[in-house]
C-alpha atoms as a PDB file:
ATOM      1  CA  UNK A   1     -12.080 -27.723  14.637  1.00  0.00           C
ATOM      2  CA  UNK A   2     -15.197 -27.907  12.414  1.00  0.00           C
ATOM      3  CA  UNK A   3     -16.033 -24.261  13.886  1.00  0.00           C
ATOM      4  CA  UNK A   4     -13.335 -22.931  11.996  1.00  0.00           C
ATOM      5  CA  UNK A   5     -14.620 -24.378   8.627  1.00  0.00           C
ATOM      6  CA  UNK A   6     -16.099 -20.963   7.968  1.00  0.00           C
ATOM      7  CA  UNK A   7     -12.813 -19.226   8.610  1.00  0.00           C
ATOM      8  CA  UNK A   8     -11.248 -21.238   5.962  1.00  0.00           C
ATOM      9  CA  UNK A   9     -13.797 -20.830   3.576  1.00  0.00           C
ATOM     10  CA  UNK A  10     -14.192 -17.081   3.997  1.00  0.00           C
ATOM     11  CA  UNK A  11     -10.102 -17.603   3.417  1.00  0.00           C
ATOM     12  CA  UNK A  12     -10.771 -19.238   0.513  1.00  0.00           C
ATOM     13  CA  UNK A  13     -13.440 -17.035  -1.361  1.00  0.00           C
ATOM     14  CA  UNK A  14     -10.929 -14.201  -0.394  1.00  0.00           C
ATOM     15  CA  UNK A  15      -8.011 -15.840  -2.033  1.00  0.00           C
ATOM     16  CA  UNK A  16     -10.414 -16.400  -4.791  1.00  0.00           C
ATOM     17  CA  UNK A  17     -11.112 -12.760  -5.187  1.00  0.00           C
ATOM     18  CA  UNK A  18      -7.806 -10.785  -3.831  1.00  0.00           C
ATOM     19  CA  UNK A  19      -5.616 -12.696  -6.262  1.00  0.00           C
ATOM     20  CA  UNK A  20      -6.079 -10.560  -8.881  1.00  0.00           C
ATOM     21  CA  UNK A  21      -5.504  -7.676  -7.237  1.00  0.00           C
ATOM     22  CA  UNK A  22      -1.890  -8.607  -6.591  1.00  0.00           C
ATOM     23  CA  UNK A  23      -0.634 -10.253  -9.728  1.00  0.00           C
ATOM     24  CA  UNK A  24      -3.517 -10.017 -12.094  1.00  0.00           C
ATOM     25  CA  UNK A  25      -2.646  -7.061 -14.010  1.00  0.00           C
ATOM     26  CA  UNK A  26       0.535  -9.087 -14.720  1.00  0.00           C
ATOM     27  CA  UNK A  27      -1.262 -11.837 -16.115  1.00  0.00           C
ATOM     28  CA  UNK A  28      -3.733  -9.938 -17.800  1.00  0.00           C
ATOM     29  CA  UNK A  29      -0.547  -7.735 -19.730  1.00  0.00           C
ATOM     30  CA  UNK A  30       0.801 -11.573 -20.512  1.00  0.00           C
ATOM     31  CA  UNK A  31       3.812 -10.386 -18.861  1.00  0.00           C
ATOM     32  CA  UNK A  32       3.376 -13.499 -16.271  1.00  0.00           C
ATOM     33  CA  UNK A  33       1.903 -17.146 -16.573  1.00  0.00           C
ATOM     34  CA  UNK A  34      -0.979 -18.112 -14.002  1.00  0.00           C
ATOM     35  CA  UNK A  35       0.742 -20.608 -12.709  1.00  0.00           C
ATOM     36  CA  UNK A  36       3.716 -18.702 -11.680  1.00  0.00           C
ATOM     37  CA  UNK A  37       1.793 -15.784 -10.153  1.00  0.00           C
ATOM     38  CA  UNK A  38      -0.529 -17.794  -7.767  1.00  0.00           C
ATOM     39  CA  UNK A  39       2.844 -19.985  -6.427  1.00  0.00           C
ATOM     40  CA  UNK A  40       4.191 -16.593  -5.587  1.00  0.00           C
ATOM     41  CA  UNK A  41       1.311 -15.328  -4.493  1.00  0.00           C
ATOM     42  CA  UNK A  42       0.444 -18.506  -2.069  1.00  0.00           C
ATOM     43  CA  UNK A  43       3.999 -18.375  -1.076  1.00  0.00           C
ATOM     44  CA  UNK A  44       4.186 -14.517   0.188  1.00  0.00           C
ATOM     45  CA  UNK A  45       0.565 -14.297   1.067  1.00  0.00           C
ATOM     46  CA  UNK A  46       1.000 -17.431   3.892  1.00  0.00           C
ATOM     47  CA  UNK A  47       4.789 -15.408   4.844  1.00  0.00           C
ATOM     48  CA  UNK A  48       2.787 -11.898   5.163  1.00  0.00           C
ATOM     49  CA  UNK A  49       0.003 -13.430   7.020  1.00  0.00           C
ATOM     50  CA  UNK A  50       2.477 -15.456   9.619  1.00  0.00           C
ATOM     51  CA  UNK A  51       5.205 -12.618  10.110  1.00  0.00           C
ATOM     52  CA  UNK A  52       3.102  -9.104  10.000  1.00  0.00           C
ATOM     53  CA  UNK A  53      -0.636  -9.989  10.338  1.00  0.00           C
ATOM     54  CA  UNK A  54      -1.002  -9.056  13.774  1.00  0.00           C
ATOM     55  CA  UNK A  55      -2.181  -5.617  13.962  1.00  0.00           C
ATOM     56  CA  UNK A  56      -4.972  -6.127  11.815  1.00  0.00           C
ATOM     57  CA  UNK A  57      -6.276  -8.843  13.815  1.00  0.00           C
ATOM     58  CA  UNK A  58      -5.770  -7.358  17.342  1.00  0.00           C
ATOM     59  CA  UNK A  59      -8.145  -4.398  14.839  1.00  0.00           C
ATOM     60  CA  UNK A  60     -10.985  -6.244  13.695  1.00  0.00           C
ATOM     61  CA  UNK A  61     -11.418  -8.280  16.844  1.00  0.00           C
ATOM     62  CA  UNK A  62     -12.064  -5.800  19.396  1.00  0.00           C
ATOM     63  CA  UNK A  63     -15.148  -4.160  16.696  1.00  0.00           C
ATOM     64  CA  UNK A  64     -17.613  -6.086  19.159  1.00  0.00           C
ATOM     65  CA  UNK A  65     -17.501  -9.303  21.511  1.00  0.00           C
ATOM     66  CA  UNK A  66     -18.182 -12.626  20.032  1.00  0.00           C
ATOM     67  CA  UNK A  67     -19.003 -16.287  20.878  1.00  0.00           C
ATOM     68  CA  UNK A  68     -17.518 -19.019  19.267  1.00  0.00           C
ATOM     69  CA  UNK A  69     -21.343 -19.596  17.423  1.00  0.00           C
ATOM     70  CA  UNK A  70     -21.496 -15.651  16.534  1.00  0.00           C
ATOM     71  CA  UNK A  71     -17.781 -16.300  14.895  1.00  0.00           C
ATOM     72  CA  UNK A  72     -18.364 -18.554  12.570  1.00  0.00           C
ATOM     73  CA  UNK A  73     -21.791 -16.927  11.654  1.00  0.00           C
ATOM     74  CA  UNK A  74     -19.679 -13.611  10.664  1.00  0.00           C
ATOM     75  CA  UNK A  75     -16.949 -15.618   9.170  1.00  0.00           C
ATOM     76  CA  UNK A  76     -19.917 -17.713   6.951  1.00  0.00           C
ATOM     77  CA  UNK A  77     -22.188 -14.910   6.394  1.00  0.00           C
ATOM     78  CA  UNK A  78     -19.214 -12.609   5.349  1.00  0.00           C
ATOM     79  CA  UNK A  79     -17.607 -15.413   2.985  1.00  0.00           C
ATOM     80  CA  UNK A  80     -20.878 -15.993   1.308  1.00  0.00           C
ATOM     81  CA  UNK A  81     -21.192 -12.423   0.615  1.00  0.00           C
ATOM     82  CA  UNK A  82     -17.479 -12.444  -1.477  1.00  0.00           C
ATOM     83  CA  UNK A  83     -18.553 -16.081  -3.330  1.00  0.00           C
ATOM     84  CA  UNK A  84     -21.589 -14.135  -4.858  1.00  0.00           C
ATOM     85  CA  UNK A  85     -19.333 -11.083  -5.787  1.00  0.00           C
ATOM     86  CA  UNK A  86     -16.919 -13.819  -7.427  1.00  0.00           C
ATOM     87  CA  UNK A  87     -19.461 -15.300  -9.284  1.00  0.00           C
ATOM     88  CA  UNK A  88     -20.360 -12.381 -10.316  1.00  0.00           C
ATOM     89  CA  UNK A  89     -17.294 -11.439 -11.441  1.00  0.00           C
ATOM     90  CA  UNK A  90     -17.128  -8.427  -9.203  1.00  0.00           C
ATOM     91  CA  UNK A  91     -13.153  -7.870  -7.255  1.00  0.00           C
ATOM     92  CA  UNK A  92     -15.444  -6.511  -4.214  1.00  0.00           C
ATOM     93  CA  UNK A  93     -13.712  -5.675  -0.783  1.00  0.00           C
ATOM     94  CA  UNK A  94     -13.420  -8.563   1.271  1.00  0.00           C
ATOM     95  CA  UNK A  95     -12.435  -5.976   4.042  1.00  0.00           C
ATOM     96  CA  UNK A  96     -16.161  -4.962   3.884  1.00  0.00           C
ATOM     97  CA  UNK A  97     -18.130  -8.109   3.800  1.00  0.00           C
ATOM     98  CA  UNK A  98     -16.408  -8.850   7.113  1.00  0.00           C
ATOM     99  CA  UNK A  99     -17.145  -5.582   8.893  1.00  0.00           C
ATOM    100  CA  UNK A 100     -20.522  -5.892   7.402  1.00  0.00           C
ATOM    101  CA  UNK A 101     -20.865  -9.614   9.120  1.00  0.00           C
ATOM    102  CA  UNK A 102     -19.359  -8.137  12.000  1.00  0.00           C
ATOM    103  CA  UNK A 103     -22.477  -5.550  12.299  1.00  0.00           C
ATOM    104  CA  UNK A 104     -24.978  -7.692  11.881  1.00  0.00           C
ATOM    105  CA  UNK A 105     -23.335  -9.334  15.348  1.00  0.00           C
ATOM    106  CA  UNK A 106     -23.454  -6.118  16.894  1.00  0.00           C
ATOM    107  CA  UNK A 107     -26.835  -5.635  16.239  1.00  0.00           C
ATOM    108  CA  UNK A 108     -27.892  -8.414  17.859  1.00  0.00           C
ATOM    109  CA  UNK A 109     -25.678  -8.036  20.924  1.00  0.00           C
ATOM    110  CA  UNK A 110     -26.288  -4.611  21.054  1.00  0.00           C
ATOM    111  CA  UNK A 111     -22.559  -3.748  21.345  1.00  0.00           C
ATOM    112  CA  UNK A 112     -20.170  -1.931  18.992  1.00  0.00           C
ATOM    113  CA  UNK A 113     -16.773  -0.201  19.109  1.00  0.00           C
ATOM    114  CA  UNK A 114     -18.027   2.862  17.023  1.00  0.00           C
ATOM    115  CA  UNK A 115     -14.150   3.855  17.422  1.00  0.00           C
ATOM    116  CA  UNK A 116     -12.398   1.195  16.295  1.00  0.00           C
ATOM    117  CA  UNK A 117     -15.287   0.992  13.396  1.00  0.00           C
ATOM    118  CA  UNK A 118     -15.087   4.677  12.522  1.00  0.00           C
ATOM    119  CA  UNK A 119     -11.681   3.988  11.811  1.00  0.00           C
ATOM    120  CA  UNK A 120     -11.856   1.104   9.773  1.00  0.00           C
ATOM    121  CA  UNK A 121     -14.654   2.839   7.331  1.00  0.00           C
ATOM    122  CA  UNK A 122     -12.471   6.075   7.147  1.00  0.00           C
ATOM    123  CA  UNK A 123      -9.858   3.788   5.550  1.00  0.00           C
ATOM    124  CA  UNK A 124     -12.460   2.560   2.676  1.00  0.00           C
ATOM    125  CA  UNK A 125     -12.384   5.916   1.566  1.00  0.00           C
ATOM    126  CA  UNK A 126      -8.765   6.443   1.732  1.00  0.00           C
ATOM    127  CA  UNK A 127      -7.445   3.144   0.036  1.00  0.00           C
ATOM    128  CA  UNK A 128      -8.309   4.043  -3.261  1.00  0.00           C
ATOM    129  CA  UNK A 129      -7.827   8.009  -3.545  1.00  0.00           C
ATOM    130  CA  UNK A 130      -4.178   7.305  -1.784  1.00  0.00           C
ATOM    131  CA  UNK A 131      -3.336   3.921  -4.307  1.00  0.00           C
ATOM    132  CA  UNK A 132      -4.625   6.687  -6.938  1.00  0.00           C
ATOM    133  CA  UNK A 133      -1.943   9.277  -5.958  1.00  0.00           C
ATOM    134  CA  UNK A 134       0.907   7.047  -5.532  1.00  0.00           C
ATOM    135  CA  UNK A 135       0.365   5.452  -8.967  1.00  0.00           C
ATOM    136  CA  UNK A 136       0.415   8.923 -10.544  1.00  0.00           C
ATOM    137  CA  UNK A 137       3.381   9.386  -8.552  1.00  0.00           C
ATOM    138  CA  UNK A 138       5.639   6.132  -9.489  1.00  0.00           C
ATOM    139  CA  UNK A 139       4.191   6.378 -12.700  1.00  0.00           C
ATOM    140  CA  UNK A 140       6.230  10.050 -13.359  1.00  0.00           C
ATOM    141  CA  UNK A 141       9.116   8.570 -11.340  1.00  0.00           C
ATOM    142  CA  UNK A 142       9.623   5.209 -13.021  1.00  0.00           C
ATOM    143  CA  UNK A 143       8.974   7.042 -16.646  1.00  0.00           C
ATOM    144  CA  UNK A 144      11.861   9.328 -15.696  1.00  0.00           C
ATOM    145  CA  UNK A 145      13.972   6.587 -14.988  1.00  0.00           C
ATOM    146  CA  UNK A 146      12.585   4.280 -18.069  1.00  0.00           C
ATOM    147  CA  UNK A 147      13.086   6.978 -20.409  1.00  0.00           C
ATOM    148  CA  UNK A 148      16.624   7.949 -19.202  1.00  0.00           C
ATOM    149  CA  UNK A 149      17.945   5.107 -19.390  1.00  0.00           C
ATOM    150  CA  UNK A 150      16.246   4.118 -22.330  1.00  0.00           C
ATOM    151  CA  UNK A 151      16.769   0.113 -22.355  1.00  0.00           C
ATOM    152  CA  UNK A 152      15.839  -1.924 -25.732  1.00  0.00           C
ATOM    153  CA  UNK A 153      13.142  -4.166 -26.021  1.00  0.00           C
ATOM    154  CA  UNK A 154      14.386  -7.029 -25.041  1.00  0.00           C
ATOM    155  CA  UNK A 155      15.967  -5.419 -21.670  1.00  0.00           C
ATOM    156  CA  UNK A 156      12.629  -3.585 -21.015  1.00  0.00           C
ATOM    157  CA  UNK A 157      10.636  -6.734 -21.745  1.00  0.00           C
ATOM    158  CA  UNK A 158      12.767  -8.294 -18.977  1.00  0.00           C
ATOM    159  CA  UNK A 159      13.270  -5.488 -16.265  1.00  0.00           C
ATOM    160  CA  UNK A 160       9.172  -4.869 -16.791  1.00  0.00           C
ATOM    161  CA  UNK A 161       8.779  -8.723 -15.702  1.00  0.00           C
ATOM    162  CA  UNK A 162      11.155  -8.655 -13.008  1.00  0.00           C
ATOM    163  CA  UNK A 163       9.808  -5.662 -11.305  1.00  0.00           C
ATOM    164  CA  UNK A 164       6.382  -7.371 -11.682  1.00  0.00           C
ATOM    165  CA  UNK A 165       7.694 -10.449 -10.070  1.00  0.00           C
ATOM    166  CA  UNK A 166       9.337  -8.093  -7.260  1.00  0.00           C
ATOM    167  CA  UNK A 167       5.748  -6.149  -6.893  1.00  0.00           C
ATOM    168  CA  UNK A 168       3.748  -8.924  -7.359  1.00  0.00           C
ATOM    169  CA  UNK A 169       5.153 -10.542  -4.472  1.00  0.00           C
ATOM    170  CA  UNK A 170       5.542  -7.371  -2.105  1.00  0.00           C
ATOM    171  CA  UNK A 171       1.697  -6.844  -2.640  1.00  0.00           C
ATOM    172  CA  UNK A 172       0.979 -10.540  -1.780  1.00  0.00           C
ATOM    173  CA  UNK A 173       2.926 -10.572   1.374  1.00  0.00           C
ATOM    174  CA  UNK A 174       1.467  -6.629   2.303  1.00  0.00           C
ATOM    175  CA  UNK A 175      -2.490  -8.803   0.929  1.00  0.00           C
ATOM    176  CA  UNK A 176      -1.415 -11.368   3.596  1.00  0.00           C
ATOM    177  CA  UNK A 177      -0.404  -9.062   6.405  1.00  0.00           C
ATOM    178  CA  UNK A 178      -3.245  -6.666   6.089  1.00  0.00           C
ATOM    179  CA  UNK A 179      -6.448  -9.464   5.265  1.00  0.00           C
ATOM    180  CA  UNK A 180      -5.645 -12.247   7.356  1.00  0.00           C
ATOM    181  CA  UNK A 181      -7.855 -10.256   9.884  1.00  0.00           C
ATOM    182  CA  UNK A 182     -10.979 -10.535   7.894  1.00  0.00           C
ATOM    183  CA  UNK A 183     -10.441 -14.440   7.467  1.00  0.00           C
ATOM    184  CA  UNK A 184      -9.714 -15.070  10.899  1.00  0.00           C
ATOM    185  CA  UNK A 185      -9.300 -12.290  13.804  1.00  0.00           C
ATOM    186  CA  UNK A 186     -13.214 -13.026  14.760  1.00  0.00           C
ATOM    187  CA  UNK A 187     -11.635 -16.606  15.684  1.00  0.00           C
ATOM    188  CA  UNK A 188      -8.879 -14.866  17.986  1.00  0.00           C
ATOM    189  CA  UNK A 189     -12.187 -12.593  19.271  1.00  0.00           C
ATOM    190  CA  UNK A 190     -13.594 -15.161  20.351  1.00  0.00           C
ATOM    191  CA  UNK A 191     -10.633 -16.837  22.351  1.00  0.00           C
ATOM    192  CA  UNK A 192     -10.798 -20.364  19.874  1.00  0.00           C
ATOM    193  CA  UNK A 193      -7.525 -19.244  18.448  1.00  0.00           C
ATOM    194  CA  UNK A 194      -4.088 -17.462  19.536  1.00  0.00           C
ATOM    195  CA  UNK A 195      -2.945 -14.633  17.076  1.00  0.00           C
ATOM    196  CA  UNK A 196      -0.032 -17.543  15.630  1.00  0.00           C
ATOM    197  CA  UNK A 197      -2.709 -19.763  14.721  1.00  0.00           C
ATOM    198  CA  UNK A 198      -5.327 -17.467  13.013  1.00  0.00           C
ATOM    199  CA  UNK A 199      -2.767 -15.841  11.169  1.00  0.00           C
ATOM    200  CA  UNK A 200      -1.369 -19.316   9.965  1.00  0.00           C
ATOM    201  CA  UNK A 201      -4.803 -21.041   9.466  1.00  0.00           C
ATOM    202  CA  UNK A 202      -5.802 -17.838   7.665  1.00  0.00           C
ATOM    203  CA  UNK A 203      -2.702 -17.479   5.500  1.00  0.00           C
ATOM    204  CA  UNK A 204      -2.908 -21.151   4.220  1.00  0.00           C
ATOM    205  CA  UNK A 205      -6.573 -20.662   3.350  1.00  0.00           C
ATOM    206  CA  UNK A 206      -6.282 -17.454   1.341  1.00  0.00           C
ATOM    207  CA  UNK A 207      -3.165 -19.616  -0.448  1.00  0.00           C
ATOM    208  CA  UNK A 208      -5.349 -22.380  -1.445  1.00  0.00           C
ATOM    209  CA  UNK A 209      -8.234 -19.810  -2.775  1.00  0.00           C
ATOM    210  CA  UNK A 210      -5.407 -18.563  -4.885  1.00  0.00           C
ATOM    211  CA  UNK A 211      -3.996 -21.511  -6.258  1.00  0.00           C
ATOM    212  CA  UNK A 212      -7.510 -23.746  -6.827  1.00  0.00           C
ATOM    213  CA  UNK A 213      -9.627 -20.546  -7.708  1.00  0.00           C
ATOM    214  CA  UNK A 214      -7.803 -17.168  -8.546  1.00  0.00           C
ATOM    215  CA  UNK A 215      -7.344 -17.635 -12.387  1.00  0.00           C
ATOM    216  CA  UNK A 216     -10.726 -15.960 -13.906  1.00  0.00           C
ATOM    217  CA  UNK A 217     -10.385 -13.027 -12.233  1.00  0.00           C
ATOM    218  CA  UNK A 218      -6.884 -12.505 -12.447  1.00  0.00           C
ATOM    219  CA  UNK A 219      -6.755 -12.839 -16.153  1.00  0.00           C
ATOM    220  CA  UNK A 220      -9.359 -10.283 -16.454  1.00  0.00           C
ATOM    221  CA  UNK A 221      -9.366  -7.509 -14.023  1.00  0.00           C
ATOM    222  CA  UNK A 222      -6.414  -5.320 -15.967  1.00  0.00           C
ATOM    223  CA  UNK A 223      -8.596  -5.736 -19.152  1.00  0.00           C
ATOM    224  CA  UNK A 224     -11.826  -5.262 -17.700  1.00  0.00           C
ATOM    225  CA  UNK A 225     -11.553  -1.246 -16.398  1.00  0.00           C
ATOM    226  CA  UNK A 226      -8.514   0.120 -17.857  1.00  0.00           C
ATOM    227  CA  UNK A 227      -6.749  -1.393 -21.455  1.00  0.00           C
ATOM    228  CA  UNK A 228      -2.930  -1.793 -19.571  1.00  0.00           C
ATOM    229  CA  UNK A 229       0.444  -1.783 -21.388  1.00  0.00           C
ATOM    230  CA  UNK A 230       3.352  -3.205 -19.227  1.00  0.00           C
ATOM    231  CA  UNK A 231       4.881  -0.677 -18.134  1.00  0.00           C
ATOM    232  CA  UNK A 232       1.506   0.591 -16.446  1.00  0.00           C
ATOM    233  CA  UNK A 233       0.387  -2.820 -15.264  1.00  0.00           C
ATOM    234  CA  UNK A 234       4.012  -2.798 -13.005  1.00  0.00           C
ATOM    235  CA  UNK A 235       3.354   0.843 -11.721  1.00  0.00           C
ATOM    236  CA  UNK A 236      -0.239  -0.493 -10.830  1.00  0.00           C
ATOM    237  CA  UNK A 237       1.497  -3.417  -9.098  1.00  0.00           C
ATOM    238  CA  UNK A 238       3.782  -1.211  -7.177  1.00  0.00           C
ATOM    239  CA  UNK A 239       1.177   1.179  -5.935  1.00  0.00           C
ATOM    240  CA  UNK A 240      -1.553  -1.748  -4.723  1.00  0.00           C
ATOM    241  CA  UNK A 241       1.596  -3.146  -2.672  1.00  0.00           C
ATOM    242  CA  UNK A 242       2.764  -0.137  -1.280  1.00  0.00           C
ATOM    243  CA  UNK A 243      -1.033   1.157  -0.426  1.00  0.00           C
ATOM    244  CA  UNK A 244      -1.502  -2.112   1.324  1.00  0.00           C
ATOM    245  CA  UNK A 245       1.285  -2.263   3.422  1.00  0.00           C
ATOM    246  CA  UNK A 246       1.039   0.987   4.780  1.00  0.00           C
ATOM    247  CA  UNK A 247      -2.589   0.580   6.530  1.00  0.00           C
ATOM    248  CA  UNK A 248      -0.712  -2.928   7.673  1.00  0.00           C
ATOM    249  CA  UNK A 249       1.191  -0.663   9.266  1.00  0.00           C
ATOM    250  CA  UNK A 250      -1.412   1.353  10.722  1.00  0.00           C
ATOM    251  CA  UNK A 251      -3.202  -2.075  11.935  1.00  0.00           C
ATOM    252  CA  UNK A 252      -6.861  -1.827   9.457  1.00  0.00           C
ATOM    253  CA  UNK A 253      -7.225  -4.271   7.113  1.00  0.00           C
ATOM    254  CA  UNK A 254      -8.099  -2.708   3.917  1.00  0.00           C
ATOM    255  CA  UNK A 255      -9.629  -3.853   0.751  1.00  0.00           C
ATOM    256  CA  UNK A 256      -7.012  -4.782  -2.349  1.00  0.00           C
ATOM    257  CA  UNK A 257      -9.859  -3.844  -4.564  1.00  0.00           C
ATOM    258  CA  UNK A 258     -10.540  -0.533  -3.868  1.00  0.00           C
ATOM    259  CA  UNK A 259      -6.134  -0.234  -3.784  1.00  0.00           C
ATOM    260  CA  UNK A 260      -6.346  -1.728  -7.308  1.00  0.00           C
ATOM    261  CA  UNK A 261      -9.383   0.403  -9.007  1.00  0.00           C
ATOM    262  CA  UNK A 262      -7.492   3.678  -7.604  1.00  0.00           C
ATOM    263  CA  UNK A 263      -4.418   2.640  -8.935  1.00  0.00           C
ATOM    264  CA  UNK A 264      -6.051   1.821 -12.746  1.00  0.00           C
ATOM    265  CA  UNK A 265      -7.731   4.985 -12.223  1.00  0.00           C
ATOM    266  CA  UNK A 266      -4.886   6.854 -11.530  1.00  0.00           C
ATOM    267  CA  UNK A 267      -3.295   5.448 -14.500  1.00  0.00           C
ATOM    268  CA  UNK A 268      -6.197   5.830 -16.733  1.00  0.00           C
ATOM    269  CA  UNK A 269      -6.055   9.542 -15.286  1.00  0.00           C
ATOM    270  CA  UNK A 270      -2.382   9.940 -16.678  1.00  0.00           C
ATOM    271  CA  UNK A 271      -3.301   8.038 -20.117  1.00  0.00           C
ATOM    272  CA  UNK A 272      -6.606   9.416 -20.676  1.00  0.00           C
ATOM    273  CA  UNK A 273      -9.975   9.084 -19.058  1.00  0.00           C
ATOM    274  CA  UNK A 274     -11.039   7.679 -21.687  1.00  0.00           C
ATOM    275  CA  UNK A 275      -8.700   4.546 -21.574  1.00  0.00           C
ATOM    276  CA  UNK A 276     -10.982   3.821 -18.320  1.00  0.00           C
ATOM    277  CA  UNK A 277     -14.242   1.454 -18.873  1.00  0.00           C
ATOM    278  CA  UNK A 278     -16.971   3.451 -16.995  1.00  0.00           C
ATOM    279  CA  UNK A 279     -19.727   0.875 -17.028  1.00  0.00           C
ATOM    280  CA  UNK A 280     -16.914  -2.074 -14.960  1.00  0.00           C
ATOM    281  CA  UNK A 281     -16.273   0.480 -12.823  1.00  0.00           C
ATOM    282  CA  UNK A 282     -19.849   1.755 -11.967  1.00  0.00           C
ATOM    283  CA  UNK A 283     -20.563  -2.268 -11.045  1.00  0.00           C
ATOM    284  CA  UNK A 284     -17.666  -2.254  -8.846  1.00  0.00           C
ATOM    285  CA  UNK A 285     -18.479   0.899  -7.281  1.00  0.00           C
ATOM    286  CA  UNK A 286     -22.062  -0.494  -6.758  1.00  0.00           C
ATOM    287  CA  UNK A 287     -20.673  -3.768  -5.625  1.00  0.00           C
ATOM    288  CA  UNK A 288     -18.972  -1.531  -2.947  1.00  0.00           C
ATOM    289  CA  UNK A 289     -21.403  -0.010  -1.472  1.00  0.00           C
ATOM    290  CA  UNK A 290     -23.996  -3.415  -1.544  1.00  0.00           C
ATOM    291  CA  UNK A 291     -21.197  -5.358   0.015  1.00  0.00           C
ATOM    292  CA  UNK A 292     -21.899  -4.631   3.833  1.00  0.00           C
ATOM    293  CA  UNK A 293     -24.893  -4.069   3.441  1.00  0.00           C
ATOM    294  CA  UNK A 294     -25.802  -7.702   2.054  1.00  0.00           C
ATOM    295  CA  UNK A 295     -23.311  -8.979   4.438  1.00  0.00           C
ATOM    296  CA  UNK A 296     -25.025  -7.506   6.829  1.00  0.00           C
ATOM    297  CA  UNK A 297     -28.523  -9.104   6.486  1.00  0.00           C
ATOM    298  CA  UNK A 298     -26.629 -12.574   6.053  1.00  0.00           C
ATOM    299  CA  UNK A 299     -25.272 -12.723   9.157  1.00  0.00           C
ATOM    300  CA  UNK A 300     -28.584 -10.994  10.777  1.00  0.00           C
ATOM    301  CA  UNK A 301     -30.576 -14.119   8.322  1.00  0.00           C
ATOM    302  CA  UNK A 302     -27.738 -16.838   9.639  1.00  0.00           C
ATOM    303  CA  UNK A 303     -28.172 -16.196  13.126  1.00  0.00           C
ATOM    304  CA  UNK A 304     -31.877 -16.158  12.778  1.00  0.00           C
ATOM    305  CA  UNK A 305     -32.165 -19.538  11.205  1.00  0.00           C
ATOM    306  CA  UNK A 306     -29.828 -20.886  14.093  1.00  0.00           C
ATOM    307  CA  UNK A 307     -32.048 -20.038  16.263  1.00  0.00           C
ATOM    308  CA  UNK A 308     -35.795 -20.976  14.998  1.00  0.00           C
ATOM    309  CA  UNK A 309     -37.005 -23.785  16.767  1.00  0.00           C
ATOM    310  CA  UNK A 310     -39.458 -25.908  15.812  1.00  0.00           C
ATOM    311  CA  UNK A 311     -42.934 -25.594  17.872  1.00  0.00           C
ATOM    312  CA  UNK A 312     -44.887 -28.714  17.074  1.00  0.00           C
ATOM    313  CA  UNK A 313     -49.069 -27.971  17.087  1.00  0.00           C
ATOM    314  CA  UNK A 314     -50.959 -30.101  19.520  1.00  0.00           C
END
């Protein structure tokens, strides 16, 4: 059981980090308390994880073969990797720290499924140009609605925070479905855990990273890139969930991020460019790209260290 110690914590840091990208522009519009996005999100992340995280596994663990020892190096290597980025402040892609990890394994055992990889990288790309287009999208749609029926304050106040509740939650259980891969699925690789297990062990851990560690960045990452109103915040909401749960469907765990910075942008696109804080999103763009890369060399660093042995001089 210790083996799986890294699992948890790489469940953790992701919890940690992904939180925000599911309720946070909710709590940063003060539309919802803390505390009552990260019980919803624990709740639907854990259901997501146990009822729909499958695919995503049955994905990330065929990339290359692994030992139990080369599992938790990955897991360790690749939850180190999103601690820094947390400390940093940085809502990096948890999605790429793992298949980062996950290289550095290859490397060393000189195997790789360049298909199954090929298609998770492809997906990078498309999370955050698709989450862009569908928030343009709903954002049209839902003002056509809004505006229609025209609602007062106090019925848009509440129908705003009830379709953020609704969202809020459909993008935790979609953060669930489509990430408990990275947390665990290296576990299931290496035959320590059946799919049931990694996707319960995994959706408990990425709870408890919300609940115990979730609140900095969730109170910040609508404020940090793009100034959201409400109504905007809900769309972004919306679009994360639904770009999520659509490469759930397709079986690659994606990064909530990348979902969430294409749906501010998209927004920002609609309200102005200039609405959009260039310098945040240059760091998180270069956070990116450093992820699996630094990921990388941890594991490659980890597994060295395992194995040094100590020669002593005669």
């Amino acid at each position: 059981m210790l083996s799986l110690l890294g699992g948890v914590f790489m469940g953790w840091a992701l919890g940690a980090n992904a939180a925000a990208n599911v309720f946070g522009t909710a709590v940063s519009s003060k539309m919802l308390k803390f505390r009552t996005a990260a019980i919803l999100a624990a709740i639907f992340v854990i259901l997501g994880a146990v009822f729909s995280g499958r695919a995503g596994i049955e994905t990330i663990q065929n990339l290359t073969n692994f030992d139990l020892n080369q599992a938790v190096i990955s897991s360790v290597a690749a939850a180190i990797t999103v601690t820094i980025m947390t400390a940093l402040s940085l809502p990096i892609s948890t999605s790429q720290s793992v298949v980062g990890s996950i290289i550095g394994i290859s490397i060393i055992n000189r195997q790789v499924n360049f298909n199954g990889m090929g298609k998770v990288v492809a997906c990078w790309f498309g999370t955050p140009v698709g989450c862009a287009i569908i928030a343009v999208i709903l954002y049209k749609l839902l003002a056509l609605i809004y505006n229609k029926f025209r609602p007062n304050m106090f019925e848009s106040d509440s129908i705003i925070r009830a379709g953020m509740i609704v969202a809020g939650s459909f993008g935790a259980y979609a953060l669930g479905a489509n990430n408990v891969a990275n947390v665990t699925a290296v576990f299931v690789g290496s035959g320590t855990l059946s799919v049931f297990n990694a996707a319960l062990i995994g959706g408990l851990s990425i709870a408890f990273g919300i609940i115990t560690n979730g609140r900095h960045l969730m109170e910040s990452i609508g404020n940090k890139l793009v100034k959201l109103d409400p109504f905007s915040a809900l769309v972004v909401l919306f679009a994360v969930g639904i770009t999520i749960h659509i490469y759930s469907l397709i079986g690659v765990p994606v990064s909530s991020s990348q979902a969430i910075i294409g749906g501010l942008v998209g927004v920002g696109a609609i309200k102005g460019m200039n609405t959009i804080k260039r310098k945040m999103l240059f760091n998180i763009l270069i956070g990116w790209f450093l992820t699996p890369v630094v990921a990388c060399l941890f594991a490659l660093a980890i597994e060295f260290v395992v194995h040094l042995h100590y020669i002593p001089q005669h």
